[in-house]
N, C-alpha and C. Protein backbone atom coordinates (compact mmCIF):
# COMPACT_ATOMS: atom_id res chain seq x y z
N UNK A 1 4.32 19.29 4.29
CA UNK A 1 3.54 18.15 3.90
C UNK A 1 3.91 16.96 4.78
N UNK A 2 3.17 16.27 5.17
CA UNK A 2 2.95 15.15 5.92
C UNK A 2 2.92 13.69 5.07
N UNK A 3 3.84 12.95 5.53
CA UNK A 3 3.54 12.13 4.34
C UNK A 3 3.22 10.04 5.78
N UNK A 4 2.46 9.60 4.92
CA UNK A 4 2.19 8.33 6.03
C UNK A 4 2.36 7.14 5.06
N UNK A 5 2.88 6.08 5.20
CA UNK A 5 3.10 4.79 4.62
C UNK A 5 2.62 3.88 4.72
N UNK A 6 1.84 3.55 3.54
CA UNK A 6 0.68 1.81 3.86
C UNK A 6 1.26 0.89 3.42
N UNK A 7 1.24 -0.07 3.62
CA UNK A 7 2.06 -1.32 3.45
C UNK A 7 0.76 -2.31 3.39
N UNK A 8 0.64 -2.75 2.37
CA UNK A 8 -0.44 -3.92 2.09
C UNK A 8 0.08 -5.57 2.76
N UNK A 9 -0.46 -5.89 3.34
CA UNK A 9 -0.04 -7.55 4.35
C UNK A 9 -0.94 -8.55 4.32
N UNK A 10 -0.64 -9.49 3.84
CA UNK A 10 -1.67 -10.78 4.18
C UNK A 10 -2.31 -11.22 5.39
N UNK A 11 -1.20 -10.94 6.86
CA UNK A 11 -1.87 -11.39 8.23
C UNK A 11 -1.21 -10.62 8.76
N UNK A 12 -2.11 -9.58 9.82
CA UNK A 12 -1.68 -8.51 10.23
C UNK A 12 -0.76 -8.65 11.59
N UNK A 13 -1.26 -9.40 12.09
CA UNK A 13 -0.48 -9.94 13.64
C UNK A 13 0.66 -10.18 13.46
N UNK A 14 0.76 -11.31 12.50
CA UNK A 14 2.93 -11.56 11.99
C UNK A 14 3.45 -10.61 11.33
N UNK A 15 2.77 -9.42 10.77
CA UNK A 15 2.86 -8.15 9.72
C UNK A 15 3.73 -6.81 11.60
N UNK A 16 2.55 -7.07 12.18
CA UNK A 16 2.87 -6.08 13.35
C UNK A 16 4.22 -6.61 14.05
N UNK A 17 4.11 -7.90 14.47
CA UNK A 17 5.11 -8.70 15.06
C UNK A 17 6.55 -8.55 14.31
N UNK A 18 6.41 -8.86 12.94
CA UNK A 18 7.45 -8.58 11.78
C UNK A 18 8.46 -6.91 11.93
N UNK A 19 7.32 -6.31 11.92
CA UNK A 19 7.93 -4.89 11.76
C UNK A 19 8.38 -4.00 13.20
N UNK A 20 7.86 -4.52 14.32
CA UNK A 20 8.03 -4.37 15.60
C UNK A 20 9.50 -5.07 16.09
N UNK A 21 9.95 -5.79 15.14
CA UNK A 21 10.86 -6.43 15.84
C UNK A 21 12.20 -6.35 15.31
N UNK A 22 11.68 -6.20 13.88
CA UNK A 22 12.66 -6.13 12.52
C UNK A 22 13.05 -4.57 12.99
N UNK A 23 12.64 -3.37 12.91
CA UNK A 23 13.06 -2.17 12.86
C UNK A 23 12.65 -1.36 14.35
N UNK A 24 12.31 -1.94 15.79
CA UNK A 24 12.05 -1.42 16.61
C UNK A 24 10.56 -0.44 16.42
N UNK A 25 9.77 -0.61 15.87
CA UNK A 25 8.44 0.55 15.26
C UNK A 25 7.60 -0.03 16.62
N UNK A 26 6.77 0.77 17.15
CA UNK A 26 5.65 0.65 18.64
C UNK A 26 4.22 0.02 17.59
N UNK A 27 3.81 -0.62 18.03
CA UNK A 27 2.19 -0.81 17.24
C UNK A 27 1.41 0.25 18.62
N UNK A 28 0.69 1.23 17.27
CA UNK A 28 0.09 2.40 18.31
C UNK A 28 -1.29 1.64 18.68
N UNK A 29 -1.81 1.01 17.48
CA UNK A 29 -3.09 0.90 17.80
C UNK A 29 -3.90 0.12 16.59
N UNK A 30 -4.87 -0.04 16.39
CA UNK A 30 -5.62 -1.10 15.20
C UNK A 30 -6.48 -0.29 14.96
N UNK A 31 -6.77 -0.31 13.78
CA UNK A 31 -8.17 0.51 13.36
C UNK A 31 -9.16 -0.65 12.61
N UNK A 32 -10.26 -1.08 13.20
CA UNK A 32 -11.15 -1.71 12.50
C UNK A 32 -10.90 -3.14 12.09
N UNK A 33 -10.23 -3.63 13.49
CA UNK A 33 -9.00 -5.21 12.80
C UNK A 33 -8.48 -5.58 11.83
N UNK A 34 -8.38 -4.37 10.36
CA UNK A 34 -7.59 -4.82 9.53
C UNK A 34 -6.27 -3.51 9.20
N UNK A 35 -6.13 -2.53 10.47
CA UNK A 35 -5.42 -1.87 9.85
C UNK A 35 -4.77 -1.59 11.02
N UNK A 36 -3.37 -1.60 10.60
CA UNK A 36 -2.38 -1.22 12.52
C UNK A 36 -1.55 -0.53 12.26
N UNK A 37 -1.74 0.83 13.20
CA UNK A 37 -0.73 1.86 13.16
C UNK A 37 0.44 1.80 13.96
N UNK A 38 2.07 2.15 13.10
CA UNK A 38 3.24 1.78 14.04
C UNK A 38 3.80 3.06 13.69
N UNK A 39 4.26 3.55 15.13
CA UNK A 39 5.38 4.25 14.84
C UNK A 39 6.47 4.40 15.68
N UNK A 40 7.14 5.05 15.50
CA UNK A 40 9.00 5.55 16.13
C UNK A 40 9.93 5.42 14.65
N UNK A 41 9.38 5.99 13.97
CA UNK A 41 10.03 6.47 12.39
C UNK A 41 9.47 7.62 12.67
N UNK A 42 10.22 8.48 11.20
CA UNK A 42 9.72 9.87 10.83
C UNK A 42 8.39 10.11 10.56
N UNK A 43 7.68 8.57 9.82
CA UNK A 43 6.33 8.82 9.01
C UNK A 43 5.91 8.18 10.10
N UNK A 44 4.35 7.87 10.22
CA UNK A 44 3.90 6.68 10.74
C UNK A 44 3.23 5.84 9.73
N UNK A 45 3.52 4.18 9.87
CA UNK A 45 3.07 3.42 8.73
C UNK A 45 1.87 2.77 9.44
N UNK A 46 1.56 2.36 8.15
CA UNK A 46 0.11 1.72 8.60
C UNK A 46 0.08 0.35 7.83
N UNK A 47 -0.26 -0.85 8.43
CA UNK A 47 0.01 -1.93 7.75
C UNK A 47 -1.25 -2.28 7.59
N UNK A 48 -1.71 -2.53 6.28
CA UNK A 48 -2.93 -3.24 6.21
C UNK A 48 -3.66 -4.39 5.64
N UNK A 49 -4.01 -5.15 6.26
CA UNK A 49 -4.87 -6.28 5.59
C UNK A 49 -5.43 -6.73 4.82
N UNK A 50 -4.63 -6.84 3.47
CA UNK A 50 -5.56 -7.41 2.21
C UNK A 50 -5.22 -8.53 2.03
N UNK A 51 -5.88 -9.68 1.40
CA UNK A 51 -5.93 -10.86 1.21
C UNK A 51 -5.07 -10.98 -0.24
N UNK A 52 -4.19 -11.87 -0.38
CA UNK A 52 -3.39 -13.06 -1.74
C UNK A 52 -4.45 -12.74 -2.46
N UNK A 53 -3.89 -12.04 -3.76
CA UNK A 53 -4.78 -12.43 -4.92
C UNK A 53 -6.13 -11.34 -4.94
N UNK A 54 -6.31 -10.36 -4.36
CA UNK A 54 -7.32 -9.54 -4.25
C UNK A 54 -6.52 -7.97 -5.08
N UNK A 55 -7.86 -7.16 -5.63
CA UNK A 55 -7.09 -5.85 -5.85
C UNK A 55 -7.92 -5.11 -5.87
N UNK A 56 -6.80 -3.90 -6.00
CA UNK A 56 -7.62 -2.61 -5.07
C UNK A 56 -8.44 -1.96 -5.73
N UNK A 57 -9.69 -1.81 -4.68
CA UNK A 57 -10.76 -1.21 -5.41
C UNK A 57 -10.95 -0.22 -6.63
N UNK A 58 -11.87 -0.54 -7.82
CA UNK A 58 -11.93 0.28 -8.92
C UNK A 58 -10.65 0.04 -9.39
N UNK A 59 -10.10 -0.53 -9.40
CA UNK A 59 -8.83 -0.63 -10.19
C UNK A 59 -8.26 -1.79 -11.45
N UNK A 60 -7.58 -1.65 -12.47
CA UNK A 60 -7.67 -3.00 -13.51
C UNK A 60 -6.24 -3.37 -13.20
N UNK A 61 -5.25 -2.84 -12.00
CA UNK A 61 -4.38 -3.38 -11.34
C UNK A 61 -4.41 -4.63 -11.55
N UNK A 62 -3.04 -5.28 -11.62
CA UNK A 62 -2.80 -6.87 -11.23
C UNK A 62 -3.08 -7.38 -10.13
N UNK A 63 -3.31 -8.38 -9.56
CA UNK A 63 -4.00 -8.89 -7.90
C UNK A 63 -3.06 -8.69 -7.11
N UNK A 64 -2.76 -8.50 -5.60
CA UNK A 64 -1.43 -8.75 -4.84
C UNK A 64 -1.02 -9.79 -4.71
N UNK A 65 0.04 -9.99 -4.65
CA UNK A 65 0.99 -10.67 -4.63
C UNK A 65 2.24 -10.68 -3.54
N UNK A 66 1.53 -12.03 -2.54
CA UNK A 66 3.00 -11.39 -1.67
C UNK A 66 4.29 -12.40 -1.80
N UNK A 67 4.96 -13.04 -2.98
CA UNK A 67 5.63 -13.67 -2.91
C UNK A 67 7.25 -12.40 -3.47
N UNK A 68 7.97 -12.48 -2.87
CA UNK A 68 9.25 -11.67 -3.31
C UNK A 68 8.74 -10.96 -4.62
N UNK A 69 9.05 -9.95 -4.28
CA UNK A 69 8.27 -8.82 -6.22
C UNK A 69 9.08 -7.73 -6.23
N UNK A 70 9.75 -7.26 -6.94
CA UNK A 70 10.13 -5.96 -7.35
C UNK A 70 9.57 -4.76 -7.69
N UNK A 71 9.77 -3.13 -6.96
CA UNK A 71 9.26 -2.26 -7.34
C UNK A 71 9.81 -1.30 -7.09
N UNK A 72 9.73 -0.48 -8.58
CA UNK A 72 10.74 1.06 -7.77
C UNK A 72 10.37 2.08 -6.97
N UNK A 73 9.22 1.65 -5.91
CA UNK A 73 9.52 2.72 -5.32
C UNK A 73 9.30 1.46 -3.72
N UNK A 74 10.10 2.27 -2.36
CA UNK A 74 10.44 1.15 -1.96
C UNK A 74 10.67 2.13 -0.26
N UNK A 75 11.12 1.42 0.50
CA UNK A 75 11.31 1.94 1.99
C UNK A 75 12.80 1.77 2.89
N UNK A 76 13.54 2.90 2.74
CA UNK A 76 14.89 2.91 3.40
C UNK A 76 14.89 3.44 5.11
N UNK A 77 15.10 2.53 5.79
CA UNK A 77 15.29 3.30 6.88
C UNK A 77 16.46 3.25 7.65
N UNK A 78 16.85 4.74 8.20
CA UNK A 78 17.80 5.22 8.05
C UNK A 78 18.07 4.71 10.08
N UNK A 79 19.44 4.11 10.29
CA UNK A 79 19.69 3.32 11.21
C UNK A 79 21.15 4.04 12.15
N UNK A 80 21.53 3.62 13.28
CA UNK A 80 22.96 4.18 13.72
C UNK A 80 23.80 3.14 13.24
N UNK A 81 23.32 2.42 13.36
CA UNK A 81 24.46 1.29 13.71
C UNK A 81 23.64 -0.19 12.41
N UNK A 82 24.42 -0.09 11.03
CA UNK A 82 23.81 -1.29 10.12
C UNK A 82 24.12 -2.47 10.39
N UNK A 83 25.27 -2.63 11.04
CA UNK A 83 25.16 -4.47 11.36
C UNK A 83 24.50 -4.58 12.80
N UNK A 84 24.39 -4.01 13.85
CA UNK A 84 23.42 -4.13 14.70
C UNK A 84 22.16 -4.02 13.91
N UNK A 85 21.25 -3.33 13.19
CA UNK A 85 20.41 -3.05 12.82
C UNK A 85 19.80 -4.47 11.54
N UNK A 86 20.90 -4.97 10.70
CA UNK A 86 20.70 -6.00 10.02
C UNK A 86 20.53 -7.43 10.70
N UNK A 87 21.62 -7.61 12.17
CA UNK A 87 20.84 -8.88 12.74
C UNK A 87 19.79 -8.96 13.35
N UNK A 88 19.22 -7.48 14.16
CA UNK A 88 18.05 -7.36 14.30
C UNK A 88 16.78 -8.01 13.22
N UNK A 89 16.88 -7.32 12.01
CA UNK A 89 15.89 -7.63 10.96
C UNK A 89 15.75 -9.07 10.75
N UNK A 90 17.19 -9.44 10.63
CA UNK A 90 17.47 -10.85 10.15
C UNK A 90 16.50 -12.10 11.19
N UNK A 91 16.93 -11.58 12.92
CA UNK A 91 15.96 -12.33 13.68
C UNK A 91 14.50 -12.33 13.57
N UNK A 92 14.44 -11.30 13.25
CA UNK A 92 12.78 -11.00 13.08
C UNK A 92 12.29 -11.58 11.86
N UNK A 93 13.29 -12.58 10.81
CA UNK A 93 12.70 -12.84 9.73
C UNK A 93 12.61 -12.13 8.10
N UNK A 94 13.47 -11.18 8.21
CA UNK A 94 14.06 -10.93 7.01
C UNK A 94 14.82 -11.62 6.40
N UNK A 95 15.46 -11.43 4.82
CA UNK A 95 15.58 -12.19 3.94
C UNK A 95 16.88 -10.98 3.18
N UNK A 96 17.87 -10.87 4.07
CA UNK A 96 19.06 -10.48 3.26
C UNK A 96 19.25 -10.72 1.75
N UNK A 97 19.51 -9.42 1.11
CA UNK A 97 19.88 -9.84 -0.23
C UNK A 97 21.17 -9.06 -0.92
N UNK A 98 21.61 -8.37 -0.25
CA UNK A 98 23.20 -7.69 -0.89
C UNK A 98 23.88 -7.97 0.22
N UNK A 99 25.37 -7.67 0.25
CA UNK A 99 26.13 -7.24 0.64
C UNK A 99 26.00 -5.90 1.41
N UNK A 100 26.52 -5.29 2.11
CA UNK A 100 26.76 -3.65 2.44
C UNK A 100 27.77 -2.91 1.10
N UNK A 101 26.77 -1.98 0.53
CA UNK A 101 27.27 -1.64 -0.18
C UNK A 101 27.56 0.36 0.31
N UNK A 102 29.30 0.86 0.43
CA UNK A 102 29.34 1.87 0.47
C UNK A 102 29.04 3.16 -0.37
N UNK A 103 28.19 3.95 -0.38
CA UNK A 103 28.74 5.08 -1.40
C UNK A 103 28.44 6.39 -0.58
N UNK A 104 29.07 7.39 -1.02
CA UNK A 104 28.25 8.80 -0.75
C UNK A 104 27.95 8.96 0.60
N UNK A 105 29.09 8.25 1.46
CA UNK A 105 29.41 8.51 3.10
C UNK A 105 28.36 7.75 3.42
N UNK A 106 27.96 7.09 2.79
CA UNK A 106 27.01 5.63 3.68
C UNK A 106 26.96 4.40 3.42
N UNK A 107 26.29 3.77 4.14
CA UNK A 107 26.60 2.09 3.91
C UNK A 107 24.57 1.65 3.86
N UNK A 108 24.76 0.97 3.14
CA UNK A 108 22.82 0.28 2.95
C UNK A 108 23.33 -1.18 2.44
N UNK A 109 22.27 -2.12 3.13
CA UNK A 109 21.77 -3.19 2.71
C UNK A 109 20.62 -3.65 2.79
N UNK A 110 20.30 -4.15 1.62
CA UNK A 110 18.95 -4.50 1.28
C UNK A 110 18.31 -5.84 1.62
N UNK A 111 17.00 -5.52 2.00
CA UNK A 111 16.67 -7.09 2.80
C UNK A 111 15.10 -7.04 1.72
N UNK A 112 14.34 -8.47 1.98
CA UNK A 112 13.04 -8.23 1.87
C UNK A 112 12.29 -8.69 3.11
N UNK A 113 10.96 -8.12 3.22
CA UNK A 113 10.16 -8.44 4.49
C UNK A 113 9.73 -10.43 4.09
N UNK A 114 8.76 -10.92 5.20
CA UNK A 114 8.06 -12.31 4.90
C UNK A 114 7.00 -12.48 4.23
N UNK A 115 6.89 -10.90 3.28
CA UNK A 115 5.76 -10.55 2.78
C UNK A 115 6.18 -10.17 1.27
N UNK A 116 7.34 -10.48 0.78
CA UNK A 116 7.87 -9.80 -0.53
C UNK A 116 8.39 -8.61 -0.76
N UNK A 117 8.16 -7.87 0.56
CA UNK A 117 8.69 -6.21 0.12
C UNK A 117 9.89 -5.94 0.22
N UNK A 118 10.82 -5.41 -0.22
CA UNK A 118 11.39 -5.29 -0.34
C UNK A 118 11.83 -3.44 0.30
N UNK A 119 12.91 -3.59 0.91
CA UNK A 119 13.39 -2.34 2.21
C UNK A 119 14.84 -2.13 2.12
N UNK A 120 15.45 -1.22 2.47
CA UNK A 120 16.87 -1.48 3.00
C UNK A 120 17.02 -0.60 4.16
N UNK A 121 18.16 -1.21 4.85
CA UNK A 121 19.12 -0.08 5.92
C UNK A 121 19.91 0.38 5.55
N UNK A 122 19.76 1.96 5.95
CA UNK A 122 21.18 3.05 5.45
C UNK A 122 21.48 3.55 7.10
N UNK A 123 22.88 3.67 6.95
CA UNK A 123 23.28 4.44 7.54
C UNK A 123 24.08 5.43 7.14
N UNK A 124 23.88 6.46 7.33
CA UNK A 124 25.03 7.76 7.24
C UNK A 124 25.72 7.91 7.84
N UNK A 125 27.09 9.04 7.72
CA UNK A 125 28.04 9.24 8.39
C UNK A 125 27.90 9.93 9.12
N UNK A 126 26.80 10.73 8.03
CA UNK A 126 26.44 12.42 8.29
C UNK A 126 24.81 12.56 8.23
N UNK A 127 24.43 13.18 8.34
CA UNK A 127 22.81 13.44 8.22
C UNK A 127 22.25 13.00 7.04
N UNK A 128 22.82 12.84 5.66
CA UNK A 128 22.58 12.28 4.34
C UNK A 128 23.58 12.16 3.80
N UNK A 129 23.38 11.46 2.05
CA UNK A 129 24.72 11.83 1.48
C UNK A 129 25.48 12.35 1.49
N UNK A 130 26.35 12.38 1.12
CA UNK A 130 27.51 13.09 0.91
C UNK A 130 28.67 13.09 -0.01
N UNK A 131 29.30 14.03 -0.77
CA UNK A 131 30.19 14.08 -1.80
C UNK A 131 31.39 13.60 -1.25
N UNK A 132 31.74 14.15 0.44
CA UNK A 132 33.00 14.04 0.65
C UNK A 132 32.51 12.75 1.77
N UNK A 133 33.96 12.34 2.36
CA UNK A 133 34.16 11.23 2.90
C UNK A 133 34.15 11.97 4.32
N UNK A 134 33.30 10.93 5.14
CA UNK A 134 33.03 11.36 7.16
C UNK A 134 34.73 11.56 7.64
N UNK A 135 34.96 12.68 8.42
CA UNK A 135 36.06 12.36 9.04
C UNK A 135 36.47 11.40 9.80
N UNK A 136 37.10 11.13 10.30
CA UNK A 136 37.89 10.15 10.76
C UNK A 136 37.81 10.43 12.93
């Protein structure tokens, strides 16, 4: 299974600019000026253009909202190096919100985008979790 990631954005240009810079992602291309495909991740995401306060079709959904929002389901991407990788984000306009927190042979910290979403960086020791601790 193939899986691809939409990301709903108020202005797509600081949305492309944002995520191009924050996590190294290529903008492949635009579909129809409101939708831009990035990749150099596992998935390819697609950021797209909906307006403050609009919602998604056929739906009795609440309107979007891009001011800081919470939700459990969310976007980790997995990095070599997290403090290289966190001042990166940070220049590009992220919004640090933990500490580096260790567990399970990795280290993640959580940022939000200029758009409310909320992301973190993990790095592993090892290819994923882990019970035991990375050698030395």
């Amino acid at each position: 299974m193939k899986v691809v990631v939409n990301i709903d954005v108020p202005e797509l240009g600081r949305a492309i600019e944002f995520y191009c810079a924050a996590l190294g992602l290529r903008h492949s291309r635009t579909l129809d000026n409101d939708v831009a495909e990035l990749t150099g991740a596992s998935s390819v995401i697609y950021l797209l253009q909906k307006p403050s306060d609009s919602k998604a079709a056929g739906t009795l959904l609440e309107p979007r909202r891009y001011a800081r929002h919470w939700t459990p389901v969310h976007l980790d991407f997995v990095v070599d190096d997290i403090e290289k990788a966190a001042d990166r984000a940070l220049r590009a306009g992220a919004v640090r919100e933990s500490e580096c927190i260790e567990w399970k042979a990795s280290k993640c910290i959580t940022f939000s985008d200029p758009f409310g979403h909320g992301f973190c960086l993990i790095e592993f020791a090892g290819e994923t979790y882990s019970d035991t601790a990375a050698p030395d």
